[in-house]
N, C-alpha and C. Protein backbone atom coordinates (compact mmCIF):
# COMPACT_ATOMS: atom_id res chain seq x y z
N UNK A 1 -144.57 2.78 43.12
CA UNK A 1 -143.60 1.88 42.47
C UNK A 1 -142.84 2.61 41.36
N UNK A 2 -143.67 3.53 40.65
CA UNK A 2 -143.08 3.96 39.47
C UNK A 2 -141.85 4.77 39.95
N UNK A 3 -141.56 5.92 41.09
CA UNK A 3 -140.65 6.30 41.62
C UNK A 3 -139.72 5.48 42.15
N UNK A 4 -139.52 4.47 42.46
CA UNK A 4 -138.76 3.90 42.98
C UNK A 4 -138.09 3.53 41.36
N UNK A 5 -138.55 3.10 40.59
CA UNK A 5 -138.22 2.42 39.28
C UNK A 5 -137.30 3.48 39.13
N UNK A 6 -138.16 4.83 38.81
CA UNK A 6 -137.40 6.19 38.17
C UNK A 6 -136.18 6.73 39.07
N UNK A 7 -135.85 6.58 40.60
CA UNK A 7 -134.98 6.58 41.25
C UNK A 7 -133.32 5.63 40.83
N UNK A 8 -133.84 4.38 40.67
CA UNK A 8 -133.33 3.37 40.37
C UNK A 8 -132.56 3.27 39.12
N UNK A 9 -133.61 3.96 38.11
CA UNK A 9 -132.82 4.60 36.98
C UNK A 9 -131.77 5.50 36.65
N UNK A 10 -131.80 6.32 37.48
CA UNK A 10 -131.61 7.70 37.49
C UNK A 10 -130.22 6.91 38.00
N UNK A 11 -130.05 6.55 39.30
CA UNK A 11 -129.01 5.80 40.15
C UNK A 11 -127.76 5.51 39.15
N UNK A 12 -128.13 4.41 38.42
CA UNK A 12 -127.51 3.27 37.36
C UNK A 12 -127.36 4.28 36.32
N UNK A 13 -128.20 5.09 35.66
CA UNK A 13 -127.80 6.14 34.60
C UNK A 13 -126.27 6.75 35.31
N UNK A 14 -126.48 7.42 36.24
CA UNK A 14 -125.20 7.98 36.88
C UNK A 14 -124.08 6.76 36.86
N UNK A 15 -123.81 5.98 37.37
CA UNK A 15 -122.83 5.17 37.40
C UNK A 15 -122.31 4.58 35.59
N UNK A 16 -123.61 4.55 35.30
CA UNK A 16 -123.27 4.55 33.92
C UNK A 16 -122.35 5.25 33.05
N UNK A 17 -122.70 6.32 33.29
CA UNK A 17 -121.86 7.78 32.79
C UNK A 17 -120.68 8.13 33.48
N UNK A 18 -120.27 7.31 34.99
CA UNK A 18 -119.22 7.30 35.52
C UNK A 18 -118.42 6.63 34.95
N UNK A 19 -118.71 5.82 34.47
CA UNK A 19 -117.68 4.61 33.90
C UNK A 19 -117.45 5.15 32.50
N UNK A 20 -118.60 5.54 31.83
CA UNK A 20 -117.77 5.91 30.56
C UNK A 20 -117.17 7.06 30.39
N UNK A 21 -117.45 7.90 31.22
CA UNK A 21 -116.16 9.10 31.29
C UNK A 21 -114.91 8.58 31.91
N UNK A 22 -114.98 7.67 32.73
CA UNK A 22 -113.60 7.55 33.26
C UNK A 22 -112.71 6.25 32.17
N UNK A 23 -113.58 5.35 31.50
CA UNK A 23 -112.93 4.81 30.96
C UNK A 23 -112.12 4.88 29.86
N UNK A 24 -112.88 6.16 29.10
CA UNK A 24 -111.99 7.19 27.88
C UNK A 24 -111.22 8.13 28.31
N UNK A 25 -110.86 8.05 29.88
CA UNK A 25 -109.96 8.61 30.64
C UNK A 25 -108.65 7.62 30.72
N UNK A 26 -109.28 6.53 30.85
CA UNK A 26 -108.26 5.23 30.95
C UNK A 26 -107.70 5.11 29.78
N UNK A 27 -108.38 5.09 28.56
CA UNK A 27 -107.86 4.87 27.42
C UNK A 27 -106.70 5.98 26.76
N UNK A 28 -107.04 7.81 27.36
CA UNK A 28 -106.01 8.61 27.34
C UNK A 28 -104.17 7.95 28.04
N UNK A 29 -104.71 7.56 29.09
CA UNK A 29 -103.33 7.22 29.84
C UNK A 29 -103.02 5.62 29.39
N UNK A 30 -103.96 5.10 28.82
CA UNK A 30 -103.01 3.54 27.85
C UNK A 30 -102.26 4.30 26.76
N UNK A 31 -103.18 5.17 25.84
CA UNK A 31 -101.98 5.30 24.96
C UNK A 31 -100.94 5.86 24.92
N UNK A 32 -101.33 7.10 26.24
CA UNK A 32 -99.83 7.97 26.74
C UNK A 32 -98.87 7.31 27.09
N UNK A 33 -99.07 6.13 27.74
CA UNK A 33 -98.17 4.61 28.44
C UNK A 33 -97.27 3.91 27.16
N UNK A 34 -97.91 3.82 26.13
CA UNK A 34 -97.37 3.55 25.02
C UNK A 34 -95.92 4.20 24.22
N UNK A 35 -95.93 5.61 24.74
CA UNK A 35 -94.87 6.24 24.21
C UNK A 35 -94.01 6.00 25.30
N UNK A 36 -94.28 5.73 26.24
CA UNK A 36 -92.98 5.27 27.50
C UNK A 36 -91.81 4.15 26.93
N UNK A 37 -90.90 4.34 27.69
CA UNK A 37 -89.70 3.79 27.29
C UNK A 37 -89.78 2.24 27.91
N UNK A 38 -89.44 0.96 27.88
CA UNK A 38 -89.22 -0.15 28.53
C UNK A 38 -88.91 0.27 30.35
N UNK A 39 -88.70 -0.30 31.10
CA UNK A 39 -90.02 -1.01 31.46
C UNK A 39 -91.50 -0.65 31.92
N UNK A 40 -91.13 0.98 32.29
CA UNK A 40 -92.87 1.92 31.97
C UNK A 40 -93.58 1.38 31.30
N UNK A 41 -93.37 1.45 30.36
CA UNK A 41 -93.96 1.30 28.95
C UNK A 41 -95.11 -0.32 29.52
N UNK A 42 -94.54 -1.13 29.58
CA UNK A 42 -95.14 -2.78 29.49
C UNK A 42 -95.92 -2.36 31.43
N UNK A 43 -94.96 -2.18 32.42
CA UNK A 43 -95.76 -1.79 33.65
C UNK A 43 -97.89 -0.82 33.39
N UNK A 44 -97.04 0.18 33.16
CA UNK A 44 -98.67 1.04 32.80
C UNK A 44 -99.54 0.65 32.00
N UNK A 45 -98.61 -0.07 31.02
CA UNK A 45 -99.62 -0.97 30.20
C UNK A 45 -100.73 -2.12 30.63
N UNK A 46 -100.21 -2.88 31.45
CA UNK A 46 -100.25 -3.82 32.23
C UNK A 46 -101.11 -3.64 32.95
N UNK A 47 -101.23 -2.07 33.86
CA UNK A 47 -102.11 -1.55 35.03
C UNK A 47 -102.93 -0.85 34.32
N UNK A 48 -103.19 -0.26 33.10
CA UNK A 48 -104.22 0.35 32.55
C UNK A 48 -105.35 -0.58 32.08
N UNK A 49 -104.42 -1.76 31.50
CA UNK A 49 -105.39 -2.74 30.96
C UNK A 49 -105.94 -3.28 32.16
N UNK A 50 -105.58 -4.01 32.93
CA UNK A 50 -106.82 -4.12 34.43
C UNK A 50 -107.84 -3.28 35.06
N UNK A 51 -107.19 -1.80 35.24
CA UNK A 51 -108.11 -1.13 35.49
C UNK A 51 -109.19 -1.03 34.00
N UNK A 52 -109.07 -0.89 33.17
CA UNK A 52 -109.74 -1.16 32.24
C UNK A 52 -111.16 -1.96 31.98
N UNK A 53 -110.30 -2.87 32.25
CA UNK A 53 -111.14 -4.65 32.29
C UNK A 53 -111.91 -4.22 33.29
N UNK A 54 -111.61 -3.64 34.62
CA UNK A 54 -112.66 -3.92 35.97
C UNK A 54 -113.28 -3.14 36.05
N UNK A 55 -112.83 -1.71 35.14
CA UNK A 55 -114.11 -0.69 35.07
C UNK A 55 -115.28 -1.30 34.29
N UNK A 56 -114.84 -1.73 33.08
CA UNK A 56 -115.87 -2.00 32.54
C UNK A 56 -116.54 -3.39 32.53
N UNK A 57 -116.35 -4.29 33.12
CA UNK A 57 -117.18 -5.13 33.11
C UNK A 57 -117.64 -5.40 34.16
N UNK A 58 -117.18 -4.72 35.43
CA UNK A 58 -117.65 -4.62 37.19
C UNK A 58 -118.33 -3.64 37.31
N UNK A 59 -118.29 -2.37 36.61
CA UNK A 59 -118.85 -1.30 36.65
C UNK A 59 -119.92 -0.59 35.62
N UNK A 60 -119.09 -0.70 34.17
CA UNK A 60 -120.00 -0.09 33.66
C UNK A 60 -121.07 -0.81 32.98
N UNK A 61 -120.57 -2.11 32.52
CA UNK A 61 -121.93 -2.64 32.07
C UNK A 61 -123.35 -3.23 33.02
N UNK A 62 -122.57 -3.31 33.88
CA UNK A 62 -123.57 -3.25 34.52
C UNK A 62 -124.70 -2.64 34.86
N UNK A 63 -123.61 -1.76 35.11
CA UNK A 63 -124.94 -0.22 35.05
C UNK A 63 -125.57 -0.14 33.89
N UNK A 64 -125.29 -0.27 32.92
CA UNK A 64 -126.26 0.13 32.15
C UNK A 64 -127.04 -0.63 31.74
N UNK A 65 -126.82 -2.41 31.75
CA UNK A 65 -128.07 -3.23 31.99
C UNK A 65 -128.96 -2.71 32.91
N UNK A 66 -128.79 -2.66 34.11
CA UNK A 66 -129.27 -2.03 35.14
C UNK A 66 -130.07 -0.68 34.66
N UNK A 67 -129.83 0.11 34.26
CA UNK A 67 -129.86 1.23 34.01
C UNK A 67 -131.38 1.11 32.52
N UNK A 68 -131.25 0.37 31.83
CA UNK A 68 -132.07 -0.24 31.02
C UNK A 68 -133.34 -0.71 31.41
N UNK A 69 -132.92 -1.57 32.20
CA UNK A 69 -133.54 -2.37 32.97
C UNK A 69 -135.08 -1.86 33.30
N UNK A 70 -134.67 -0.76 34.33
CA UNK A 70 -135.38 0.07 35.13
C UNK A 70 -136.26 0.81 34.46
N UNK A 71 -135.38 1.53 33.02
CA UNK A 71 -136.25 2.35 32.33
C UNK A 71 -137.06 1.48 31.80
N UNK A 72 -137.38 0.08 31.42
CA UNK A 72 -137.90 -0.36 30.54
C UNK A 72 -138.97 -0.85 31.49
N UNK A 73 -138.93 -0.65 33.42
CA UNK A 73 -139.94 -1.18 33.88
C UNK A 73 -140.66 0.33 33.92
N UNK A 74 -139.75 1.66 33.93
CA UNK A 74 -140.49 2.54 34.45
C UNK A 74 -141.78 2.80 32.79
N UNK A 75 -141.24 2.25 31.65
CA UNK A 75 -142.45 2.24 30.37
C UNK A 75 -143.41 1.04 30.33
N UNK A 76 -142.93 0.09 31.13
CA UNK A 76 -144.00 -1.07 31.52
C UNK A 76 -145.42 -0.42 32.40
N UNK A 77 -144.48 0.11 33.81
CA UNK A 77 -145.51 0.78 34.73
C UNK A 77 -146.43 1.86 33.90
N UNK A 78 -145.81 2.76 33.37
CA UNK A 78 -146.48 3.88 33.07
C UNK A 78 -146.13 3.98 31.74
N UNK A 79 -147.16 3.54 29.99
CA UNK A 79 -146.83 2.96 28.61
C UNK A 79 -146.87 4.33 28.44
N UNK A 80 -147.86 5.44 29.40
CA UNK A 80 -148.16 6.95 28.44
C UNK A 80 -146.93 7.73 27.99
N UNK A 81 -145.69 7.02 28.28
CA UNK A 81 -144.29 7.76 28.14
C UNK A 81 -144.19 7.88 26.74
N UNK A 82 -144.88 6.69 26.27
CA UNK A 82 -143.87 6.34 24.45
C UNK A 82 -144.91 7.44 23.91
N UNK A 83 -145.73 8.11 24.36
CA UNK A 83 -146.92 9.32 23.41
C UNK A 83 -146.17 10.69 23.61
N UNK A 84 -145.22 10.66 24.45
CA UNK A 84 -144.63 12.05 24.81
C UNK A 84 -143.82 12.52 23.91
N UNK A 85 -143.58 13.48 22.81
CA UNK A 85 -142.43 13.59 21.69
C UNK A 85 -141.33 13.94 22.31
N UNK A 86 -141.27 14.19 23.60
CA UNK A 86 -140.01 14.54 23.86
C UNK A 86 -139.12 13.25 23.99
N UNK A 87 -140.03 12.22 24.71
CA UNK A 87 -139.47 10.51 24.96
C UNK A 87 -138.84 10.59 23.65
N UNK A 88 -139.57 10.38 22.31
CA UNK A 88 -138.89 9.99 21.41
C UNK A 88 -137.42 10.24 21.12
N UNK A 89 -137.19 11.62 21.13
CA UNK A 89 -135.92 12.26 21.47
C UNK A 89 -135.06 11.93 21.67
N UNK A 90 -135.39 12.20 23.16
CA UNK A 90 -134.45 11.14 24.12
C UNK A 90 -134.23 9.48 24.10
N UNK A 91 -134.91 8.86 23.36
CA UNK A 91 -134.84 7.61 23.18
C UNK A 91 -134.05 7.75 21.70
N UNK A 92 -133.54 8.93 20.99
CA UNK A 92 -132.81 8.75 20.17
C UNK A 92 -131.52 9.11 20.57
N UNK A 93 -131.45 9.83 21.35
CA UNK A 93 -130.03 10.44 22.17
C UNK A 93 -129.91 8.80 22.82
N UNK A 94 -130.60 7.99 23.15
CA UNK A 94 -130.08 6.65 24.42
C UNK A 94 -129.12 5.29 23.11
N UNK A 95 -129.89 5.66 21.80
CA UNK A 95 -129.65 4.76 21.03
C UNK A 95 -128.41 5.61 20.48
N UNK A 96 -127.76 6.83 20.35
CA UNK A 96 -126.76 6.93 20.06
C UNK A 96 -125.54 6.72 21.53
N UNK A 97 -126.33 6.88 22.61
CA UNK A 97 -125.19 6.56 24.08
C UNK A 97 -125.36 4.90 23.46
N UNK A 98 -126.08 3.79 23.23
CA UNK A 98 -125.44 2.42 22.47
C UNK A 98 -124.49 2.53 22.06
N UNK A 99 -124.73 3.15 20.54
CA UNK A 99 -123.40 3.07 19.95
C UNK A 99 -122.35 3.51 20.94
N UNK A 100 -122.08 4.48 21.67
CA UNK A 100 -121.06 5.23 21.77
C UNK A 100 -120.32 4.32 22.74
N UNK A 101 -121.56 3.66 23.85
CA UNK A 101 -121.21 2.48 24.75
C UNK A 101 -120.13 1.24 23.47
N UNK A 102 -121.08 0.92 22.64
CA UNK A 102 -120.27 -0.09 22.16
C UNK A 102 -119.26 0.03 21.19
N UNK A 103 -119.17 1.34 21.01
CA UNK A 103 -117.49 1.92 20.27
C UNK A 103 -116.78 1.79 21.39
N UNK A 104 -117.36 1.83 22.65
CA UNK A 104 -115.98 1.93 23.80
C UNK A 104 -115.57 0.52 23.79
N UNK A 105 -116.69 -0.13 23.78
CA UNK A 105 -116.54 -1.75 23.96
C UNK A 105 -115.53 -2.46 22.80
N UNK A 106 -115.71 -1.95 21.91
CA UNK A 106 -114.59 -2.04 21.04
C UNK A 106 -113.10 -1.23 21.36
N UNK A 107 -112.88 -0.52 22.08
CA UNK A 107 -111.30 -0.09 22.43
C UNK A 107 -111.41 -0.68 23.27
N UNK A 108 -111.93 -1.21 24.15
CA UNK A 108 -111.10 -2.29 25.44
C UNK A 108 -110.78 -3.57 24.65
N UNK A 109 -111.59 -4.15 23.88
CA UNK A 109 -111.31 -5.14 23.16
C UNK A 109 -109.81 -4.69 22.42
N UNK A 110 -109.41 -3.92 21.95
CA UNK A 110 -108.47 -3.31 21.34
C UNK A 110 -107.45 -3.23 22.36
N UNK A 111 -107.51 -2.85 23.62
CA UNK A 111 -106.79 -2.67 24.49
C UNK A 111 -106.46 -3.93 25.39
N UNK A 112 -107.20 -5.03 25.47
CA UNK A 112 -106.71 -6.32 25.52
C UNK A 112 -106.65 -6.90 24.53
N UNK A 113 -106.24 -7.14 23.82
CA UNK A 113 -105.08 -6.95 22.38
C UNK A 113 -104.28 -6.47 22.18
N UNK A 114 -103.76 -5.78 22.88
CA UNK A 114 -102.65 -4.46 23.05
C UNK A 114 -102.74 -4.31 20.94
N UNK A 115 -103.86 -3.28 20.90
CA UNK A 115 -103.87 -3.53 19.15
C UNK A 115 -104.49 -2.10 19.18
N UNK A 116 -104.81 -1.07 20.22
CA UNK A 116 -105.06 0.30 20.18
C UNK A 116 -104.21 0.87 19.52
N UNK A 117 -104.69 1.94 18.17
CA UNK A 117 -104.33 2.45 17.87
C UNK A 117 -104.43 4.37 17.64
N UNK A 118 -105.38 4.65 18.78
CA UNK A 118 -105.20 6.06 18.77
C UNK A 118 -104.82 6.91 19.32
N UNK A 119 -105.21 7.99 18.57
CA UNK A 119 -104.04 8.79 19.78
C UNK A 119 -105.05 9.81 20.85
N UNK A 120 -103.98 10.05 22.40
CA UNK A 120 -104.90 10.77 23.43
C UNK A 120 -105.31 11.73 22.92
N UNK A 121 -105.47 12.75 21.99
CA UNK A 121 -105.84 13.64 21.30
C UNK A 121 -107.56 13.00 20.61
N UNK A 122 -107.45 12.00 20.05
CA UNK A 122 -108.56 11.46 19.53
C UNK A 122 -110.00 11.36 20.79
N UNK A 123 -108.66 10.61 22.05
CA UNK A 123 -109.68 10.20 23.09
C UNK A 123 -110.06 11.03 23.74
N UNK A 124 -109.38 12.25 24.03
CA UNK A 124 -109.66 13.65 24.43
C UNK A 124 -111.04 14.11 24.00
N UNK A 125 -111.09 14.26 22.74
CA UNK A 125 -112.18 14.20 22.01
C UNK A 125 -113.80 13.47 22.23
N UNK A 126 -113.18 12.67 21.93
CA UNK A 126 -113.89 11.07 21.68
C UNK A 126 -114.56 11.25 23.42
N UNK A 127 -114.11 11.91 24.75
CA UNK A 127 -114.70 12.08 25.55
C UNK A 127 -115.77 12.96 25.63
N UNK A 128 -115.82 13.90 24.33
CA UNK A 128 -117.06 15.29 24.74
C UNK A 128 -118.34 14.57 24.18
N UNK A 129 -118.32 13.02 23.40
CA UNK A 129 -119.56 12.50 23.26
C UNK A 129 -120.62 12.23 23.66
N UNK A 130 -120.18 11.94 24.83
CA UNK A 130 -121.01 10.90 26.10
C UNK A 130 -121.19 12.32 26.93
N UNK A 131 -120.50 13.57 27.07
CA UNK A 131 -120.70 14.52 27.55
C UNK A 131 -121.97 15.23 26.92
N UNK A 132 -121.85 15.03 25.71
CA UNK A 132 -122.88 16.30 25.03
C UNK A 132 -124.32 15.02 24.72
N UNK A 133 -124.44 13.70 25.00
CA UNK A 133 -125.61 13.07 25.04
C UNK A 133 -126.27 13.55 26.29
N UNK A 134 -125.00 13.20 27.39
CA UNK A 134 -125.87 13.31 28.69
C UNK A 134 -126.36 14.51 28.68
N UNK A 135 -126.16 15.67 28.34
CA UNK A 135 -126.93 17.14 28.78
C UNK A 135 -127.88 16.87 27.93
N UNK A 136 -128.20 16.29 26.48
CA UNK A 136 -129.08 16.40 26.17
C UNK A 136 -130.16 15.41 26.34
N UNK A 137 -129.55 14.41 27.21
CA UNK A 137 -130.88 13.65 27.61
C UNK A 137 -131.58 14.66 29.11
N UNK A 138 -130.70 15.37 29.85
CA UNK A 138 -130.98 15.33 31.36
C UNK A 138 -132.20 16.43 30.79
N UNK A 139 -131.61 17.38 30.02
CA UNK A 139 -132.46 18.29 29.61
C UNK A 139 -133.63 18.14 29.01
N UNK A 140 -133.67 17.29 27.89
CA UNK A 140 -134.91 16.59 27.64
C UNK A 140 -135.85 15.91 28.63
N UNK A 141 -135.13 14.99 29.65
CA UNK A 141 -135.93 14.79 31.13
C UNK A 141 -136.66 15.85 31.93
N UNK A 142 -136.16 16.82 32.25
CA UNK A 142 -135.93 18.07 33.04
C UNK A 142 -137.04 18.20 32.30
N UNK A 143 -136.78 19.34 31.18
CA UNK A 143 -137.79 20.02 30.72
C UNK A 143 -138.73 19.35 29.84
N UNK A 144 -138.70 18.26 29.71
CA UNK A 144 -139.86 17.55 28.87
C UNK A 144 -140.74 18.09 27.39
N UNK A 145 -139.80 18.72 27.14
CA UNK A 145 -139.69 19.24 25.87
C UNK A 145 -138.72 18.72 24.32
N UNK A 146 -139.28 18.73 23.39
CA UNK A 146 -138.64 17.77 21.88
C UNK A 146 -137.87 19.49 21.22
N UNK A 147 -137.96 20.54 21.92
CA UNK A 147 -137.15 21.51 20.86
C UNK A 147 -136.34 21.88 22.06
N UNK A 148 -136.82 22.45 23.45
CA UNK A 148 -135.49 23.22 24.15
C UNK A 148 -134.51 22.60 24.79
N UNK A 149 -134.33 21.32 24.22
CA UNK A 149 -133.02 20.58 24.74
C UNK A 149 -131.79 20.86 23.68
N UNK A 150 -132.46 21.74 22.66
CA UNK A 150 -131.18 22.43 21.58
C UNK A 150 -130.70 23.12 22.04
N UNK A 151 -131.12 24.09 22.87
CA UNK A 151 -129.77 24.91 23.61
C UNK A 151 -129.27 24.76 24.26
N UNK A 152 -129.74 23.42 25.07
CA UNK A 152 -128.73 22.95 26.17
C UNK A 152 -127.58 22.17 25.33
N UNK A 153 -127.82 20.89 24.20
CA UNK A 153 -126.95 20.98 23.69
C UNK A 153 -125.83 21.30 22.87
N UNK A 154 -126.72 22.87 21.94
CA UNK A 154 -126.06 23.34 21.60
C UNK A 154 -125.26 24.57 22.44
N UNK A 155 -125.16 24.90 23.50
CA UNK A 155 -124.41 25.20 24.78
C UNK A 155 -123.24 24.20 24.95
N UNK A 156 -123.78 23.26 25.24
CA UNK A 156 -122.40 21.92 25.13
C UNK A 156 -121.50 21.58 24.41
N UNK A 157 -122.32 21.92 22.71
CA UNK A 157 -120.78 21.79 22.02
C UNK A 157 -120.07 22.78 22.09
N UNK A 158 -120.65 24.53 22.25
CA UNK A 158 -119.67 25.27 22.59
C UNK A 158 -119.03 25.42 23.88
N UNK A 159 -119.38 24.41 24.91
CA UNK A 159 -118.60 24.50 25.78
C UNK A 159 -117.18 23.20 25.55
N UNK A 160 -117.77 22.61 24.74
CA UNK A 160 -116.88 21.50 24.61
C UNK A 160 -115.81 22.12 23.59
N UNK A 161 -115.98 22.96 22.66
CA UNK A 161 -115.48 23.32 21.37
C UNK A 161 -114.24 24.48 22.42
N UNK A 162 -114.71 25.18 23.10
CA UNK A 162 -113.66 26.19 23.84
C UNK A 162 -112.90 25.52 25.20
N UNK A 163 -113.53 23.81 25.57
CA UNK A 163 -112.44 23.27 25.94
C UNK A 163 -111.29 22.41 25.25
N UNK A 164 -111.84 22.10 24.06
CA UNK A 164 -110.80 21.54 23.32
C UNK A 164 -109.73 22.41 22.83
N UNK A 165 -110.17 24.02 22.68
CA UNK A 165 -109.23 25.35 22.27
C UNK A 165 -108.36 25.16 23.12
N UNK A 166 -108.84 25.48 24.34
CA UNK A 166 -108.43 25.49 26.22
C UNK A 166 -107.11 24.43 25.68
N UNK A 167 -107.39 23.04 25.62
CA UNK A 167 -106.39 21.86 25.40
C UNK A 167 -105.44 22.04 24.31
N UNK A 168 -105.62 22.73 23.59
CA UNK A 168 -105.06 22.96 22.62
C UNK A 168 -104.14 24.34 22.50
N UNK A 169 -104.13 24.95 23.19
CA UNK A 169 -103.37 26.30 23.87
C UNK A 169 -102.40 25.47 24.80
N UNK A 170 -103.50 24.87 25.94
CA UNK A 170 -102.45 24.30 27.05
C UNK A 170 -101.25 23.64 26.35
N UNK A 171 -101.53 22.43 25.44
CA UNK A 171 -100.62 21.66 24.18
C UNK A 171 -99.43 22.20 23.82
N UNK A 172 -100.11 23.19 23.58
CA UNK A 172 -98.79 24.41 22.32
C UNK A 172 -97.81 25.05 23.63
N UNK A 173 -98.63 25.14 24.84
CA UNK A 173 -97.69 26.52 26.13
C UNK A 173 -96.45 24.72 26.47
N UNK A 174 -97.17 23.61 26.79
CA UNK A 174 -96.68 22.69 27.18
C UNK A 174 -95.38 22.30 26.42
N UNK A 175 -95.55 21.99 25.12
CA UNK A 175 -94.37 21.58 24.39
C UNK A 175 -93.52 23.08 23.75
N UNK A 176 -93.92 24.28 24.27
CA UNK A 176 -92.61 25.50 24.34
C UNK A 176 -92.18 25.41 25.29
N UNK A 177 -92.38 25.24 26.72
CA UNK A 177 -92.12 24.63 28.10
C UNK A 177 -90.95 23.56 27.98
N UNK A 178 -91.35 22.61 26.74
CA UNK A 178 -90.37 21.40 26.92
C UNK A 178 -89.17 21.94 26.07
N UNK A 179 -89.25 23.07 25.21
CA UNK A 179 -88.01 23.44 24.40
C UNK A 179 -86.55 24.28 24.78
């Protein structure tokens, strides 16, 4: 039973993390939609905010009830998890994917409101979060260890740190391009 639980988890974790990478993907192209001229502008708006809405309340929360769910039967089945220091860890990396879940939950709210105010540069960003939890939970899973999931995430921010350079080169070649 306990595998099936931990399967089940694993499942809904993934879809989980689908939705919130793609939905701070969504939120890049609402606010890019924003600088559009009439009638772009209100159209993309219009279609971002739906896709929006149906990612996240068809998709992602679900999953991660789901996704909860499972883990909380796979510590029912088997309690010896909460003695492991690495669990702890990772159960602090899950409580910052909360927040990060419900900062998103707050820009859709923002975004049906048409009351978003940041910019794709922020959300660009604001995407390497949920990137640099997940390596450091998978890694903490994986290796079941409370110290060597530091180099996996500290690997991540420098991979994240030389793609934001990457974006930020591309930026600068892009708008000499437009001159």
């Amino acid at each position: 039973m306990y595998l099936y639980l931990k399967a089940l988890h694993i499942i809904f974790i993934v879809c989980w993390f689908a939705g919130l990478f793609y939905i701070v993907r969504l939120f890049v192209y609402y606010v890019e939609a924003q600088l559009k001229s009439e009638p772009e502008k209100e159209i993309l708006s219009a279609q971002y905010q739906l896709m929006t809405n149906r990612l996240w309340y068809i998709i992602t929360w679900p999953a991660a009830v789901l996704a909860v769910a499972f883990g909380i039967g796979m510590f029912i089945y088997n309690p010896a998890l909460f003695s492991q220091p690495w669990m702890h860890v990772k159960l602090f990396f899950v409580l910052l994917l909360f927040i990060y879940h419900f900062k998103c939950q707050q820009f859709v709210t923002q975004i049906e409101r048409r009351t978003l105010k940041k910019t794709s540069a922020f959300f660009r960003l604001w995407n390497e979060g949920a990137t640099i939890i997940l390596f450091a939970v998978v890694f903490l899973a994986v290796l079941k260890n409370a110290i060597h999931w530091i180099y996996g995430v500290l690997g991540i921010i420098a991979l994240a740190f030389l793609l934001m350079m990457g974006y930020k080169f591309y930026k600068k070649i892009r708008q000499q391009n437009k001159q």
